[in-house]
Protein backbone atom coordinates (compact mmCIF):
# COMPACT_ATOMS: atom_id res chain seq x y z
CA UNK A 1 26.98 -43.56 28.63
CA UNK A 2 25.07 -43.98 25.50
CA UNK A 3 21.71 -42.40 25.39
CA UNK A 4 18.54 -42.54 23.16
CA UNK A 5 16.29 -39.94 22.98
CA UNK A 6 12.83 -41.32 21.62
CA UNK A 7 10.18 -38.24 20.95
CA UNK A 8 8.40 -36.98 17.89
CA UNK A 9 11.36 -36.39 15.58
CA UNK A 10 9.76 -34.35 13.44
CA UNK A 11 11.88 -31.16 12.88
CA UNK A 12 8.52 -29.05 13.29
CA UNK A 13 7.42 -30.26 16.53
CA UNK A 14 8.53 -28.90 19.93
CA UNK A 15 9.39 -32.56 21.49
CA UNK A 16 12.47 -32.54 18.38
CA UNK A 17 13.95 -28.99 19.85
CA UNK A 18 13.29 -30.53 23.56
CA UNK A 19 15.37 -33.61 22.24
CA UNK A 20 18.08 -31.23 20.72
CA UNK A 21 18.92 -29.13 24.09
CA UNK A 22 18.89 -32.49 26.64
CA UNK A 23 21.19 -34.39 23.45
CA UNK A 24 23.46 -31.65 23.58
CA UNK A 25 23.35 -31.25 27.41
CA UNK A 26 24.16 -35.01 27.71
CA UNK A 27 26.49 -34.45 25.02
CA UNK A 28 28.76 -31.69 26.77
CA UNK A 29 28.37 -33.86 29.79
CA UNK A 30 30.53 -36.53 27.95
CA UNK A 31 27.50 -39.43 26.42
CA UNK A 32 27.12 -40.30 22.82
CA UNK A 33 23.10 -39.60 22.09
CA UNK A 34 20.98 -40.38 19.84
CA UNK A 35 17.06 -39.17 18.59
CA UNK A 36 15.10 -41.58 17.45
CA UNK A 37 11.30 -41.63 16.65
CA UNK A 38 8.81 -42.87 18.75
CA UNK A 39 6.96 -44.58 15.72
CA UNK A 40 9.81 -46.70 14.52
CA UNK A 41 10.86 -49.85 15.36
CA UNK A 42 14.51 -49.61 18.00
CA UNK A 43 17.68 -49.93 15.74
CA UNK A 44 20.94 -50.73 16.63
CA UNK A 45 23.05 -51.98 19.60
CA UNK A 46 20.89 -51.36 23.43
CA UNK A 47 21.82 -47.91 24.72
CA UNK A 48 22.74 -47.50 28.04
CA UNK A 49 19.49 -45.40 28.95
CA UNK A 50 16.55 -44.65 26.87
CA UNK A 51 14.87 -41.11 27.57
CA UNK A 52 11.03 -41.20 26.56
CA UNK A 53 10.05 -37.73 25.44
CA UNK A 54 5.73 -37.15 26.50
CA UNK A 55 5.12 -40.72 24.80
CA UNK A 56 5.65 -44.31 26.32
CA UNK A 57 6.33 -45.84 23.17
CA UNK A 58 5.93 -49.43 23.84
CA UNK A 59 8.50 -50.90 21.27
CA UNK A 60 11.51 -49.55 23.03
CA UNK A 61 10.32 -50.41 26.36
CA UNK A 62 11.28 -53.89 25.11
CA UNK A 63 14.85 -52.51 25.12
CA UNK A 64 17.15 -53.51 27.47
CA UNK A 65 18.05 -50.20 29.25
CA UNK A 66 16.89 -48.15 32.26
CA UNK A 67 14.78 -46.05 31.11
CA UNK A 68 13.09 -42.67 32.16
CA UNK A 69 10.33 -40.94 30.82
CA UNK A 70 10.26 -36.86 30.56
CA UNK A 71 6.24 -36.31 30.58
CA UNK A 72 4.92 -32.72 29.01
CA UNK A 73 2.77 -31.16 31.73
CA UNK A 74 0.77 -29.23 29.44
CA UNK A 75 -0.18 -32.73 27.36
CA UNK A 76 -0.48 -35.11 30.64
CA UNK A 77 -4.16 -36.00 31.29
CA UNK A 78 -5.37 -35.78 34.92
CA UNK A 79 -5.89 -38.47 37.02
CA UNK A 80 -2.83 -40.24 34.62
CA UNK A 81 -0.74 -41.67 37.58
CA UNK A 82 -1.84 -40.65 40.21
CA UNK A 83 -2.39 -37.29 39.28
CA UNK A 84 -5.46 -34.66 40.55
CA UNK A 85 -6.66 -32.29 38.29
């Protein structure tokens, strides 16, 4: 299965590392990954799933995938989907 990974790339940040361990997970497991940022426009042929690291980012929504989204509890506002504070 081919995967893409879409967070805050940026090496600094804790979404890259986050994006690191699952890519290498999902590597091990026997699927080609890739990291891409959430900023930039999708590249490339339509992975099989897109993983959406804390940010919905609306561009690669458009990509034909399933898609799942890994929210950051300590960043998700409350009342955001149903959610009570």
């Amino acid at each position: 299965m081919r995967v893409r990974l879409v967070t805050n790339a940026c090496e600094a940040k804790g979404l890259a590392r986050d994006a690191q361990l699952v890519a290498g997970l999902l590597s091990r497991w026997g699927h080609t990954t890739e990291t891409a940022d959430f900023r930039d426009a999708p590249a490339g042929e339509a992975p099989d799933l897109v993983l959406h690291f804390e940010v919905l980012a609306p561009a690669y929504l458009e990509v034909e995938a399933r898609h799942w989204f890994v929210p950051n509890p300590e960043w998700w506002p409350a009342g955001a989907a149903g959610a009570k504070s």
